[in-house]
N, C-alpha and C. Protein backbone atom coordinates (compact mmCIF):
# COMPACT_ATOMS: atom_id res chain seq x y z
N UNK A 1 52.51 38.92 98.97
CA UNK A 1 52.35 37.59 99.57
C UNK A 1 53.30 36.58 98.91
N UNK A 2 53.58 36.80 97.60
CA UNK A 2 54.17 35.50 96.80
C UNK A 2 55.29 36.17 97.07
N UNK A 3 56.21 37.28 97.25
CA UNK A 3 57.03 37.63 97.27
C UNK A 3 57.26 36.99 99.20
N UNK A 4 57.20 37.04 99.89
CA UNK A 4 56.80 36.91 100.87
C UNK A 4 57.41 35.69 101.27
N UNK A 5 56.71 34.91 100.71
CA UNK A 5 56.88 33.63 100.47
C UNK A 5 57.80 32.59 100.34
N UNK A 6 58.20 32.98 99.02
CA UNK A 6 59.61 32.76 98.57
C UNK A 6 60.75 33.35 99.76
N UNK A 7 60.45 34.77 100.14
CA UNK A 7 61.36 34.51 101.09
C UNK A 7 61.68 33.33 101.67
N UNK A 8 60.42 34.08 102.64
CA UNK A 8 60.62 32.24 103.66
C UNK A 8 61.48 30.79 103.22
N UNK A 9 60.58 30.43 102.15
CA UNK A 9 61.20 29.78 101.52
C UNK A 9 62.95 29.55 101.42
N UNK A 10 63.62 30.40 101.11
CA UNK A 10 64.80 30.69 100.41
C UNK A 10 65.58 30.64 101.91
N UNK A 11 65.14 31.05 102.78
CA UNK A 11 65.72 31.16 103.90
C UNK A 11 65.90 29.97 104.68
N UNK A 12 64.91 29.01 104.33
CA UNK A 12 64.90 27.63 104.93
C UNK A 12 65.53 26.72 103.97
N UNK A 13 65.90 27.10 102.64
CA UNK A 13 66.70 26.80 101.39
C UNK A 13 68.34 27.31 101.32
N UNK A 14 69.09 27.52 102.41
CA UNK A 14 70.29 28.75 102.17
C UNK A 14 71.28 28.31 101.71
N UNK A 15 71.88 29.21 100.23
CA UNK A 15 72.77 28.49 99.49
C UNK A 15 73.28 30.44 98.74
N UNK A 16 75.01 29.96 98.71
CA UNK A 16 75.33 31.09 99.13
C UNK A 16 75.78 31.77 97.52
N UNK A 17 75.03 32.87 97.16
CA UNK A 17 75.20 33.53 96.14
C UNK A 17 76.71 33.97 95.66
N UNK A 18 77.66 34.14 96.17
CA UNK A 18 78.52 34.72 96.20
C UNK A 18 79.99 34.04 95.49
N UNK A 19 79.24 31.94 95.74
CA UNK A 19 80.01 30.89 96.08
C UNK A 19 79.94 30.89 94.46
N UNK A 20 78.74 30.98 94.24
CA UNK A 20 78.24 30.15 93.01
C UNK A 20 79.42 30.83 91.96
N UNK A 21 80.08 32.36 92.66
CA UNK A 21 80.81 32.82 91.20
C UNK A 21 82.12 33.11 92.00
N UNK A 22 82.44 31.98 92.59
CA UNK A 22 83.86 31.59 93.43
C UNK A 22 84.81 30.97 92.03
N UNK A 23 84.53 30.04 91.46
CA UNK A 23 84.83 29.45 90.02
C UNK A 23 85.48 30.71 89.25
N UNK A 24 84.53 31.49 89.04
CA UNK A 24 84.74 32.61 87.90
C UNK A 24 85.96 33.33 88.26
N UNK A 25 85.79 33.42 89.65
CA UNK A 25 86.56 34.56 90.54
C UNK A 25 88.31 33.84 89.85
N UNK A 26 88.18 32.57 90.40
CA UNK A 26 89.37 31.96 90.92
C UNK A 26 89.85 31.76 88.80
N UNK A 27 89.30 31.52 87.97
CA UNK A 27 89.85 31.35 86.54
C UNK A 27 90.21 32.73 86.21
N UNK A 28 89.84 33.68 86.55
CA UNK A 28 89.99 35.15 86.00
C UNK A 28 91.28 35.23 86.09
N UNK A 29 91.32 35.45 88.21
CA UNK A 29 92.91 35.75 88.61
C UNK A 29 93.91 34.61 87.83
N UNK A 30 93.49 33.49 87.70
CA UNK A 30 94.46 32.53 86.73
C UNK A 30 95.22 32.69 85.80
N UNK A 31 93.61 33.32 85.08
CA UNK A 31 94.50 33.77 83.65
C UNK A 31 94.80 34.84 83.58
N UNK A 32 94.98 35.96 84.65
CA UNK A 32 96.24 37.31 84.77
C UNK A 32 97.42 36.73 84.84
N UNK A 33 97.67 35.24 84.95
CA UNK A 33 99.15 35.14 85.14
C UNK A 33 99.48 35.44 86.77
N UNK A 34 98.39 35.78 87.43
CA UNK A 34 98.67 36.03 89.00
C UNK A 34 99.15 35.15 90.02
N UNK A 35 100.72 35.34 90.85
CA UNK A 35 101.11 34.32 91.69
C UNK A 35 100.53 34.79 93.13
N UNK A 36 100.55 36.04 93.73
CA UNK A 36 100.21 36.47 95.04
C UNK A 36 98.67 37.27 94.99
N UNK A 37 97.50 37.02 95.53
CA UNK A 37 96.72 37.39 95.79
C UNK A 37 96.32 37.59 97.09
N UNK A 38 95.55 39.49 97.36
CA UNK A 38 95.01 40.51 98.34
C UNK A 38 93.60 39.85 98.09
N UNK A 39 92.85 38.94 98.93
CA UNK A 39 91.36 38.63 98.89
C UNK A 39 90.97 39.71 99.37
N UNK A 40 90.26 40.36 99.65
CA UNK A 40 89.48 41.73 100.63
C UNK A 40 88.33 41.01 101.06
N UNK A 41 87.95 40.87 102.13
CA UNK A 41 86.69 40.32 103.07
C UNK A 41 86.88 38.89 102.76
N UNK A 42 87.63 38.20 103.24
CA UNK A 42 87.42 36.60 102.44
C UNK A 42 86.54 35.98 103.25
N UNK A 43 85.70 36.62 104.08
CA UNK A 43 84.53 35.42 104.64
C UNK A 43 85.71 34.07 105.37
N UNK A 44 84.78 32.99 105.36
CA UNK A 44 85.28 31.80 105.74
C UNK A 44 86.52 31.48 105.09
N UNK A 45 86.82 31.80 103.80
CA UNK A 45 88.06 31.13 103.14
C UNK A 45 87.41 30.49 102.27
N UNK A 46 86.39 30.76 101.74
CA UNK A 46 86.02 29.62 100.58
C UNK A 46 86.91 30.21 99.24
N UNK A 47 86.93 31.47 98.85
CA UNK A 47 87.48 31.66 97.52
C UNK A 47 89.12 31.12 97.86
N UNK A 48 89.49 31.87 99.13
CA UNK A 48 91.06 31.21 99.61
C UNK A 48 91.49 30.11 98.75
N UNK A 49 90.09 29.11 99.12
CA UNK A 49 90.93 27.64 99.06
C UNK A 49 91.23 27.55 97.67
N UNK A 50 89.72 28.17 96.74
CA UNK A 50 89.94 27.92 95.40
C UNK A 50 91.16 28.14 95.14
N UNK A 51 91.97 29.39 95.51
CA UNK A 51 92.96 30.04 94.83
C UNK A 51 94.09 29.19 95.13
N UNK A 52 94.20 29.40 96.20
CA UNK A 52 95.60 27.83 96.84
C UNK A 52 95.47 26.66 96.23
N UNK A 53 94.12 25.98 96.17
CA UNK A 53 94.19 25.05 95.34
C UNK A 53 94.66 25.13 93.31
N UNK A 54 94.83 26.58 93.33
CA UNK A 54 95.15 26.85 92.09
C UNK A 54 96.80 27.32 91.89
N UNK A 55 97.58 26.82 92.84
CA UNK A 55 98.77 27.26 93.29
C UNK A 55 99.06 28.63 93.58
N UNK A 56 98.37 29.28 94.04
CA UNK A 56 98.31 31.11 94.06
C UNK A 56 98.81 30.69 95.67
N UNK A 57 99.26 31.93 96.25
CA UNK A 57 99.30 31.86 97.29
C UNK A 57 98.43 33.31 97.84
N UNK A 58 97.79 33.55 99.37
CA UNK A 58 97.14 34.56 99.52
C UNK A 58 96.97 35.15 100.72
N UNK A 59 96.90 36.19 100.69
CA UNK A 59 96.79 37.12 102.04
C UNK A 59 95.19 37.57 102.03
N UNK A 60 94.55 36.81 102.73
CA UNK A 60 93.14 36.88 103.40
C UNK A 60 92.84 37.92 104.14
N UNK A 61 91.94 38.78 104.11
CA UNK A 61 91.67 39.68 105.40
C UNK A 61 90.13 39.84 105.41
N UNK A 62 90.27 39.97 106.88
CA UNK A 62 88.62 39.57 107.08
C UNK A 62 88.44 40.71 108.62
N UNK A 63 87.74 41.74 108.32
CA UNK A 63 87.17 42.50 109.80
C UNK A 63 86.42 41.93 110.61
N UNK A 64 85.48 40.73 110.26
CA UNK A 64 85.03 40.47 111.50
C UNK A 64 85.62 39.39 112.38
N UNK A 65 85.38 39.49 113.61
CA UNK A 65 86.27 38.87 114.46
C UNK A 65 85.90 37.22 114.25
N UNK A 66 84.71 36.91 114.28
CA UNK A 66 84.21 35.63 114.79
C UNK A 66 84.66 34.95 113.02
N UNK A 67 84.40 35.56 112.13
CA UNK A 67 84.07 34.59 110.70
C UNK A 67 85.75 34.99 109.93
N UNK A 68 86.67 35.60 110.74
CA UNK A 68 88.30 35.65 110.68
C UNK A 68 88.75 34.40 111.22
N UNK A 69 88.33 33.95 112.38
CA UNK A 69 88.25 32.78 113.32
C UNK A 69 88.67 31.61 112.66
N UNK A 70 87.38 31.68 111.83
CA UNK A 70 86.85 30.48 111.32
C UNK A 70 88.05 29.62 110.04
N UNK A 71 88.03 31.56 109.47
CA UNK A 71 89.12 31.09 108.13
C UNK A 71 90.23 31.05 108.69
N UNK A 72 90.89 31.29 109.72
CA UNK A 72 91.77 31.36 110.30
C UNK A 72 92.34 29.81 110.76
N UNK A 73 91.38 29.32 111.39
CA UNK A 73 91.66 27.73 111.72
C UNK A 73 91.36 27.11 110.73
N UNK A 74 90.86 27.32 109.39
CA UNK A 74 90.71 26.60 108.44
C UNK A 74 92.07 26.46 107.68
N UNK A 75 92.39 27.52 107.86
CA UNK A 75 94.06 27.44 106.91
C UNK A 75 95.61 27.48 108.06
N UNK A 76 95.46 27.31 109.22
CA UNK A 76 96.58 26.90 110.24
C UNK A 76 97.19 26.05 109.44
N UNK A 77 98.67 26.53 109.72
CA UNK A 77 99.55 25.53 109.24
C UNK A 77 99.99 25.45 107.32
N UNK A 78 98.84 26.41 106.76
CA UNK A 78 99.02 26.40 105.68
C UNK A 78 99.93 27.42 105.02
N UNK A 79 101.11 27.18 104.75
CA UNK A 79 101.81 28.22 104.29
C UNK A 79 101.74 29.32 102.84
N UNK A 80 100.46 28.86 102.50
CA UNK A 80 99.78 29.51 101.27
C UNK A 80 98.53 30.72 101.11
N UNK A 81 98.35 30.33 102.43
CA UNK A 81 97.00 31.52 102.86
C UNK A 81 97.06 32.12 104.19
N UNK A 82 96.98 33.15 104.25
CA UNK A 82 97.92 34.14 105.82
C UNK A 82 96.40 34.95 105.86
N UNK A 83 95.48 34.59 106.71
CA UNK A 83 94.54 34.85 107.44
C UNK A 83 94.97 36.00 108.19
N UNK A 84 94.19 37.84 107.98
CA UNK A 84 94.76 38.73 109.15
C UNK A 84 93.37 39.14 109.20
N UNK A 85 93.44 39.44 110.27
CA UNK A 85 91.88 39.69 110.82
C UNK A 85 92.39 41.18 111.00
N UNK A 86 92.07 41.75 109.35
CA UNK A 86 91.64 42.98 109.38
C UNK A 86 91.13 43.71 108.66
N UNK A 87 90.68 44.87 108.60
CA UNK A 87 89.48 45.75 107.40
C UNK A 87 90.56 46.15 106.29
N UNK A 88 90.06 46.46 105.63
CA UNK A 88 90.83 46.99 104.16
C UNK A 88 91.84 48.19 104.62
N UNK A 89 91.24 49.04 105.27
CA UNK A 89 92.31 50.21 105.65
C UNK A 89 92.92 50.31 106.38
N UNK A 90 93.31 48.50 106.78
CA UNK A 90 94.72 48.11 108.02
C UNK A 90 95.41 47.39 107.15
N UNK A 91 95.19 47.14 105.70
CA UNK A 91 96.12 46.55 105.08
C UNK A 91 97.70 47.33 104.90
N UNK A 92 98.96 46.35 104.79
CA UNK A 92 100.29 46.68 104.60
C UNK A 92 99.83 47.91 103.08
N UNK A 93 100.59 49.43 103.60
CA UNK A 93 99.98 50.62 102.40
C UNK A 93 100.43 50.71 101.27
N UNK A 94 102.28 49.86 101.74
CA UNK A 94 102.90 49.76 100.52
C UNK A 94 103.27 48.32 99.74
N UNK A 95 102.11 47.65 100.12
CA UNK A 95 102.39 46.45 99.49
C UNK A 95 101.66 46.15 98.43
N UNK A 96 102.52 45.55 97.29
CA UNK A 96 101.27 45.51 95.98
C UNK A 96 101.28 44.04 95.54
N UNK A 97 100.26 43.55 94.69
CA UNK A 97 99.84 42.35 94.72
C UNK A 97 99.29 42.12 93.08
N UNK A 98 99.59 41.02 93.13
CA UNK A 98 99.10 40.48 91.53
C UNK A 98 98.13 40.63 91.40
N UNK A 99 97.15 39.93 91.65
CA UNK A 99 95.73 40.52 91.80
C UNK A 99 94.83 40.46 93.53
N UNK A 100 93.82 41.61 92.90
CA UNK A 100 92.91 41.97 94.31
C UNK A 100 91.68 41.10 93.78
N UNK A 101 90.91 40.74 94.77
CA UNK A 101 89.45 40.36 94.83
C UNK A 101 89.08 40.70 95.82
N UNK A 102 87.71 40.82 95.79
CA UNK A 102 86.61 41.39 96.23
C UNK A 102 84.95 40.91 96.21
N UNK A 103 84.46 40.04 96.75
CA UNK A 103 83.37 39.26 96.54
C UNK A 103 82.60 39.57 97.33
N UNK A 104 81.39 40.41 96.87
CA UNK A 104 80.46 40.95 97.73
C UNK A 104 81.07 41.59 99.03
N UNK A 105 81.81 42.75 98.63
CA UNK A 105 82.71 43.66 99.74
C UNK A 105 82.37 44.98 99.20
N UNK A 106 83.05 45.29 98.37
CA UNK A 106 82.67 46.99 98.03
C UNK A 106 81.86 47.57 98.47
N UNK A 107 80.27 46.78 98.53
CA UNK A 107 79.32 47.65 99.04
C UNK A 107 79.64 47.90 100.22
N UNK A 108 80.42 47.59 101.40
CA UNK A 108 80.30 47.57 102.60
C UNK A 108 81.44 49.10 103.42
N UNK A 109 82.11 49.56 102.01
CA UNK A 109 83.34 50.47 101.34
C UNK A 109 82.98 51.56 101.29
N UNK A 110 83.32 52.61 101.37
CA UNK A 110 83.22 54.07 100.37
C UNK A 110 83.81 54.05 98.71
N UNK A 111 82.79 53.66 97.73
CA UNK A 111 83.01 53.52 96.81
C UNK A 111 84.48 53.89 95.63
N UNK A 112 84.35 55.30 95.78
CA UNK A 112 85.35 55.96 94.97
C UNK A 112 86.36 55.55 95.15
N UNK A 113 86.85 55.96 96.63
CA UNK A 113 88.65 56.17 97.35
C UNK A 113 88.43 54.53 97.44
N UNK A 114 87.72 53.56 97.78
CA UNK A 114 88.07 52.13 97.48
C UNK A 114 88.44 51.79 96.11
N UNK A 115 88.03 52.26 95.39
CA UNK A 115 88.55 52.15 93.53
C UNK A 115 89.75 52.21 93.61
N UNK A 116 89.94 53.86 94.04
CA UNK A 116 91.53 54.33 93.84
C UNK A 116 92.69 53.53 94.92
N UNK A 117 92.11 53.57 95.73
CA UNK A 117 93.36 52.41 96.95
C UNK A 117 93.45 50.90 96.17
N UNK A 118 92.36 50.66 95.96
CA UNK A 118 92.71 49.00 95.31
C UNK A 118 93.35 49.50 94.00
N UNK A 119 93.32 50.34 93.43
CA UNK A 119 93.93 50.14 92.26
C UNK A 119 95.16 50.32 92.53
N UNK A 120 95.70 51.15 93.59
CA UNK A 120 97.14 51.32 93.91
C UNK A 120 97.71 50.08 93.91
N UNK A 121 96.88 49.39 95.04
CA UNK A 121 96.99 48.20 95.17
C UNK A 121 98.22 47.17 94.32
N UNK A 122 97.23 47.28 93.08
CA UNK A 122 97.94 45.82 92.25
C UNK A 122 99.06 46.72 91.85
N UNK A 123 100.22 45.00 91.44
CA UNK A 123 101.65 45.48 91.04
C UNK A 123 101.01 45.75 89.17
N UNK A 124 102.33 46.41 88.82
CA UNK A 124 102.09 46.67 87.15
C UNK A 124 101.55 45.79 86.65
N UNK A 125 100.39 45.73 85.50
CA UNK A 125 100.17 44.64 85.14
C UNK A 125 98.52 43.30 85.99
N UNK A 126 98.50 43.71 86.82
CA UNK A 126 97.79 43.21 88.22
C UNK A 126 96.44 43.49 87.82
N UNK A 127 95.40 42.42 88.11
CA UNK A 127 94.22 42.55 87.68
C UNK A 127 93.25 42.45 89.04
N UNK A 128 92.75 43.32 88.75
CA UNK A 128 91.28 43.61 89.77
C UNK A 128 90.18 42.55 89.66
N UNK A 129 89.69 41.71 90.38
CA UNK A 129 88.19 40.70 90.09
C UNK A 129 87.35 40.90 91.27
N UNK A 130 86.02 41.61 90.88
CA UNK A 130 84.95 41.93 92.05
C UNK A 130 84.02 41.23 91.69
N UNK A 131 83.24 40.82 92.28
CA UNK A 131 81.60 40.38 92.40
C UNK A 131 80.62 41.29 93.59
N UNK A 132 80.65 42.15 92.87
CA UNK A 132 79.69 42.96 93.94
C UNK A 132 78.22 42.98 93.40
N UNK A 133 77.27 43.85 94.56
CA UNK A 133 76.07 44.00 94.56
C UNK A 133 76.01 45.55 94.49
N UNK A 134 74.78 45.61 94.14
CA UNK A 134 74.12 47.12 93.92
C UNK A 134 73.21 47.20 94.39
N UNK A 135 72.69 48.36 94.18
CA UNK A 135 70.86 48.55 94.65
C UNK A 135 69.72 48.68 93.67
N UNK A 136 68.92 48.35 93.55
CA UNK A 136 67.92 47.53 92.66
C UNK A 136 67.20 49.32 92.51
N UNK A 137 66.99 49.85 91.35
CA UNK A 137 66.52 50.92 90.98
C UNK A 137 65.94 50.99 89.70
N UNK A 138 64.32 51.00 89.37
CA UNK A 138 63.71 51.25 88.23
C UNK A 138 63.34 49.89 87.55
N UNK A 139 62.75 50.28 86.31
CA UNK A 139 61.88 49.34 85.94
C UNK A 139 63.08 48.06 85.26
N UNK A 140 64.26 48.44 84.56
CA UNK A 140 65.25 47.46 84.17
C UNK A 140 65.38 47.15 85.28
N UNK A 141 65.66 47.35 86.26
CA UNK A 141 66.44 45.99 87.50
C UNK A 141 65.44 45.07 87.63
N UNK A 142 64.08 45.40 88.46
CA UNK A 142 62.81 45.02 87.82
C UNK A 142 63.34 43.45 87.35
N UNK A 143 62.75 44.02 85.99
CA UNK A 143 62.44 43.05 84.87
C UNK A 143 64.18 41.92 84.91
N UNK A 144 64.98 42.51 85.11
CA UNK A 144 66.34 41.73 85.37
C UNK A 144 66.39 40.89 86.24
N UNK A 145 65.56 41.23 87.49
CA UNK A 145 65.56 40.30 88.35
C UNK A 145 64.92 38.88 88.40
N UNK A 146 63.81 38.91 87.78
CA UNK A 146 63.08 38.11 87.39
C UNK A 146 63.54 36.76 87.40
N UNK A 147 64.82 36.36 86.62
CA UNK A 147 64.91 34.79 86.02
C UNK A 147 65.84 34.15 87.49
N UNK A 148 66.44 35.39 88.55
CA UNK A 148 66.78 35.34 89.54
C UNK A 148 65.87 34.87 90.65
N UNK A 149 64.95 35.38 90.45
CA UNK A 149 63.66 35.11 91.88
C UNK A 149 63.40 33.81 91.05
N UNK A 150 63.26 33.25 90.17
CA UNK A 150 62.74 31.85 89.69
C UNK A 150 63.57 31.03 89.73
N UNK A 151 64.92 31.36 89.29
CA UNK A 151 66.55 30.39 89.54
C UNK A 151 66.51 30.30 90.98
N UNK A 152 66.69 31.03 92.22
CA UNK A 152 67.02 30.84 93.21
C UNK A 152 66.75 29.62 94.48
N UNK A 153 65.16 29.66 94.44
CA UNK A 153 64.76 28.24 95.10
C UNK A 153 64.93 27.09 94.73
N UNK A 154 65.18 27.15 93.33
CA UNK A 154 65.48 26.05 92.58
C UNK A 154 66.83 25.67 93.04
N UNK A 155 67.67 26.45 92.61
CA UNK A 155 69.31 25.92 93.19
C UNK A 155 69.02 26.32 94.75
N UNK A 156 68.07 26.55 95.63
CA UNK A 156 67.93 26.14 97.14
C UNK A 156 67.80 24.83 97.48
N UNK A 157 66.90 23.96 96.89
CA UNK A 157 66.54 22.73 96.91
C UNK A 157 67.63 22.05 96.62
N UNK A 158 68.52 22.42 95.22
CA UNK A 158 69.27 21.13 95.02
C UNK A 158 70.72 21.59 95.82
N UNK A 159 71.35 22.50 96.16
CA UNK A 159 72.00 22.95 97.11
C UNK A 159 71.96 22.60 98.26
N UNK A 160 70.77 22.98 99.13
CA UNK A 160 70.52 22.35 100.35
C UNK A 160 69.09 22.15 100.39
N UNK A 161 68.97 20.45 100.39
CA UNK A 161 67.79 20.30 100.29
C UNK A 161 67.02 20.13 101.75
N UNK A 162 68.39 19.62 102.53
CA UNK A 162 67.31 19.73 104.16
C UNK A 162 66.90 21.06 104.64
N UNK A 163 65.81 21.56 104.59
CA UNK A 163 65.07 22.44 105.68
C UNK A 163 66.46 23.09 106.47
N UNK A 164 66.87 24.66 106.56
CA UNK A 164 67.86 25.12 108.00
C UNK A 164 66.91 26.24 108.60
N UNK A 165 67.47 26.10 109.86
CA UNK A 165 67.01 27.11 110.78
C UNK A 165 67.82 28.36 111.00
N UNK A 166 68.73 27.93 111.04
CA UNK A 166 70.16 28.86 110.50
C UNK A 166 71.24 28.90 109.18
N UNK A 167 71.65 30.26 108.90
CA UNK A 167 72.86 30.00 107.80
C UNK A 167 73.93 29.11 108.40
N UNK A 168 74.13 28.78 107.11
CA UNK A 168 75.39 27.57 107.42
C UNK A 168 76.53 28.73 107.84
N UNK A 169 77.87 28.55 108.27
CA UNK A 169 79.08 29.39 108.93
C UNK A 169 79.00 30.48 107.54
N UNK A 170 79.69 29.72 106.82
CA UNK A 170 80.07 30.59 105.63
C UNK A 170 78.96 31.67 105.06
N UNK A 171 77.72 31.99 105.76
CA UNK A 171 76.81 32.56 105.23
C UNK A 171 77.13 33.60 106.58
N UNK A 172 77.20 33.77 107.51
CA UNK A 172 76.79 34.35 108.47
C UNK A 172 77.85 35.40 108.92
N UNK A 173 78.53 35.97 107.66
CA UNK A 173 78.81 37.22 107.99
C UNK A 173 78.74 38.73 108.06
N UNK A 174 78.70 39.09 108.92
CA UNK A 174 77.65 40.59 108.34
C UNK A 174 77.05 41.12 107.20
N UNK A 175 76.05 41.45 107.29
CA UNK A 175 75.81 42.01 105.71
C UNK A 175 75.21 43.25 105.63
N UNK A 176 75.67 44.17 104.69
CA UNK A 176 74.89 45.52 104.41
C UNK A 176 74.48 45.80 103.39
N UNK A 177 73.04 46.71 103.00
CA UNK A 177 72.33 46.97 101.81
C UNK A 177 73.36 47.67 101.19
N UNK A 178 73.33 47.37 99.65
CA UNK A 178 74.04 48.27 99.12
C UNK A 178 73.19 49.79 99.32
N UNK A 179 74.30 50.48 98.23
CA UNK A 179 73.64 52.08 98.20
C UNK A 179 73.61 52.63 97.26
N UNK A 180 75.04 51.95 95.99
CA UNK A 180 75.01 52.65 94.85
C UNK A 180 74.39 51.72 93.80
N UNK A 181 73.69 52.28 92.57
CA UNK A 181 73.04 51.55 91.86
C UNK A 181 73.94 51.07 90.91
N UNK A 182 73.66 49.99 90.09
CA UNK A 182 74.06 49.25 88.86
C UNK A 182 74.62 50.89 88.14
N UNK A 183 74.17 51.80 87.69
CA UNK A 183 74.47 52.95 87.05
C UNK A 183 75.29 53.97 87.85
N UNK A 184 75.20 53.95 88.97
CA UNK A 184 75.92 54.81 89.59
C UNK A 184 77.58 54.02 89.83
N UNK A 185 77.90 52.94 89.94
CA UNK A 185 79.10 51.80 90.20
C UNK A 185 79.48 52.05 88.64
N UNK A 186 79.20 51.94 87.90
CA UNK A 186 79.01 52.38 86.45
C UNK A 186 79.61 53.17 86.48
N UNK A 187 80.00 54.32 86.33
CA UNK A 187 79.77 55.53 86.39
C UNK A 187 81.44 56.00 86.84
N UNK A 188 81.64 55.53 88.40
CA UNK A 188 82.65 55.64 89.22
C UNK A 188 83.57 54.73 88.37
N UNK A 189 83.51 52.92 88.07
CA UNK A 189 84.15 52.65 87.50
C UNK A 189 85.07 53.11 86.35
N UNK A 190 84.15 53.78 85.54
CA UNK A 190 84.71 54.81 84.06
C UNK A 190 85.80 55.40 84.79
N UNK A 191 85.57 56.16 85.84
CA UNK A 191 86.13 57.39 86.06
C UNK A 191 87.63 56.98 86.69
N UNK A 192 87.30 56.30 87.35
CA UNK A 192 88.32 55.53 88.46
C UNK A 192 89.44 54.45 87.84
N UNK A 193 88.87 53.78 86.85
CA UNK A 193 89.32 52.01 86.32
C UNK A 193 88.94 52.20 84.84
N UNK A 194 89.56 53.25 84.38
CA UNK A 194 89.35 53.09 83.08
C UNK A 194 89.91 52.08 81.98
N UNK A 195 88.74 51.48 81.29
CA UNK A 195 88.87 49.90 80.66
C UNK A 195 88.59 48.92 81.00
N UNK A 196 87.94 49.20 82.59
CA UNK A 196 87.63 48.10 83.35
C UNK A 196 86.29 47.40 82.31
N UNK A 197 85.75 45.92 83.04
CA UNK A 197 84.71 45.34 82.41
C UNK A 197 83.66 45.16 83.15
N UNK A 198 82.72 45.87 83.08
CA UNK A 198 81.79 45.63 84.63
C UNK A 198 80.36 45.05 83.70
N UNK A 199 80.06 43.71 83.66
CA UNK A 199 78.55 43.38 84.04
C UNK A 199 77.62 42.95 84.71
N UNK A 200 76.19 43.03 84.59
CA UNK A 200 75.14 42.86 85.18
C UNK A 200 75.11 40.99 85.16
N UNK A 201 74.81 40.61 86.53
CA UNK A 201 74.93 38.89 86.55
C UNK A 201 73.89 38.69 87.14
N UNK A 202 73.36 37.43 87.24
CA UNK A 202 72.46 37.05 87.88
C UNK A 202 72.65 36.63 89.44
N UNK A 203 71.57 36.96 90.07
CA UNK A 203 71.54 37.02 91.12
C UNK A 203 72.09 38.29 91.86
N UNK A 204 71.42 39.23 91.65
CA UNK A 204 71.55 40.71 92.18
C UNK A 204 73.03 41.29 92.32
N UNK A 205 73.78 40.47 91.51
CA UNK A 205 74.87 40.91 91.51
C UNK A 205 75.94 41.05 90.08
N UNK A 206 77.02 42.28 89.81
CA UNK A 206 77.71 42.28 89.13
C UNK A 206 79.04 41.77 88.88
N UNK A 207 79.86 42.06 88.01
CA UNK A 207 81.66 41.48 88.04
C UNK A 207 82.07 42.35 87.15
N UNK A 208 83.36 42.40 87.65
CA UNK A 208 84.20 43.92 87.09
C UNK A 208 85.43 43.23 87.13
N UNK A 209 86.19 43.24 86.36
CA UNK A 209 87.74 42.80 86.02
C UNK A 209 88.48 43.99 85.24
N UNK A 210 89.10 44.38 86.43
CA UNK A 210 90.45 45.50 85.65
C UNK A 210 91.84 45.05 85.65
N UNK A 211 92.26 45.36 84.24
CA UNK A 211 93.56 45.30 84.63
C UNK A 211 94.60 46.44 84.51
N UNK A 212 95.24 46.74 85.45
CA UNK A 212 96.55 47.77 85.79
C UNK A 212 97.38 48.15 84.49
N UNK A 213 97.49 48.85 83.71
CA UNK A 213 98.51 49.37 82.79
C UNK A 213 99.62 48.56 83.52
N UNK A 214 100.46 47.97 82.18
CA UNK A 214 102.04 47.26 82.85
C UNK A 214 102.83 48.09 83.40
N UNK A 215 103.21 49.38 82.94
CA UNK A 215 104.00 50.07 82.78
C UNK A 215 103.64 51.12 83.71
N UNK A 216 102.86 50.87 84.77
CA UNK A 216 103.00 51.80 85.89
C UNK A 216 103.63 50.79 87.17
């Protein structure tokens, strides 16, 4: 019931998890020294702007049609952010990039061969920044979640304090359960991105920053 609840709640509260570690996203790629950035799923363009506004310039891609649209007319005319309305495995094969991001995308991926393609990805040197999600398994996620279900309505209210009936644009793009757990993403990372930095964050979600050996 209290779980329940809070839903409801949170839903008439909508404030977008993903945004909150848009900041983090956009200082990471900074301090790689990164001039050209591969966003993967950029949603509306919110991390976009961060990055343009950080003099980066970026190639956006977004599979869905309607919320490509959106970022699409948001950045017309902007010669810093190139909006292509397409999935990860229509990206240019031989093009490499300072750094990749990835914000709540992977899960939506085949884990592994997405490791290994993005890592092709970056040029020598080129740093990886994800914010992904996992799937909640056992008594640690549990107890982890906790300061999350109590943080969340709270930054609902002061986020958006009027009552919605709907997600705002930037919320309303497809979404899928993850599949692999906090330990299993774990796991693949080692194997795949060795040296990478992957931790556990609040709000059901992690961050992983790799960076590319120079000298490949």
């Amino acid at each position: 019931m209290l779980l329940s609840g809070l839903d409801r709640f949170n839903r008439r509260h909508p404030w977008s998890h993903n945004d909150h570690y848009g900041r983090w996203v956009a200082a990471r790629v900074v301090a790689s020294g990164a001039r050209d950035v591969l966003d993967i799923g950029c949603g509306t363009g919110n991390l976009a702007a961060l990055l343009r506004d950080r003099g980066l310039t970026v190639t956006a891609l977004e599979s869905d049609a309607a919320t490509a649209g959106i970022a699409a007319r948001r950045f017309a005319g902007d010669p810093a952010v190139r909006v292509i309305q397409a999935g990860f495995a229509d990206r240019a094969p031989s093009r490499r990039w300072d750094a990749v991001t990835l914000v709540a995308v992977l899960h939506h991926l085949p884990l592994v061969s997405t490791l290994r393609d993005v890592r092709d990805c970056l040029a020598p040197g080129g740093r990886l920044v994800v914010v992904g999600c996992f799937r909640a398994a056992g008594f640690v996620d549990a107890v982890a979640a906790l300061p999350a279900l109590v943080a969340n309505p709270v930054l609902g209210l002061i986020r958006h304090p009027a009552p919605a009936d709907t997600p705002p644009a930037h919320m309303s793009a497809p979404v899928a359960d993850p599949r692999e757990t906090l330990a299993e993403i774990r796991a693949a990372v080692a194997a795949e991105l060795p040296g990478a930095r992957i931790r556990r964050r609040l709000f059901w979600r992690y961050t992983l920053v790799y960076d590319a050996p120079a000298g490949e």
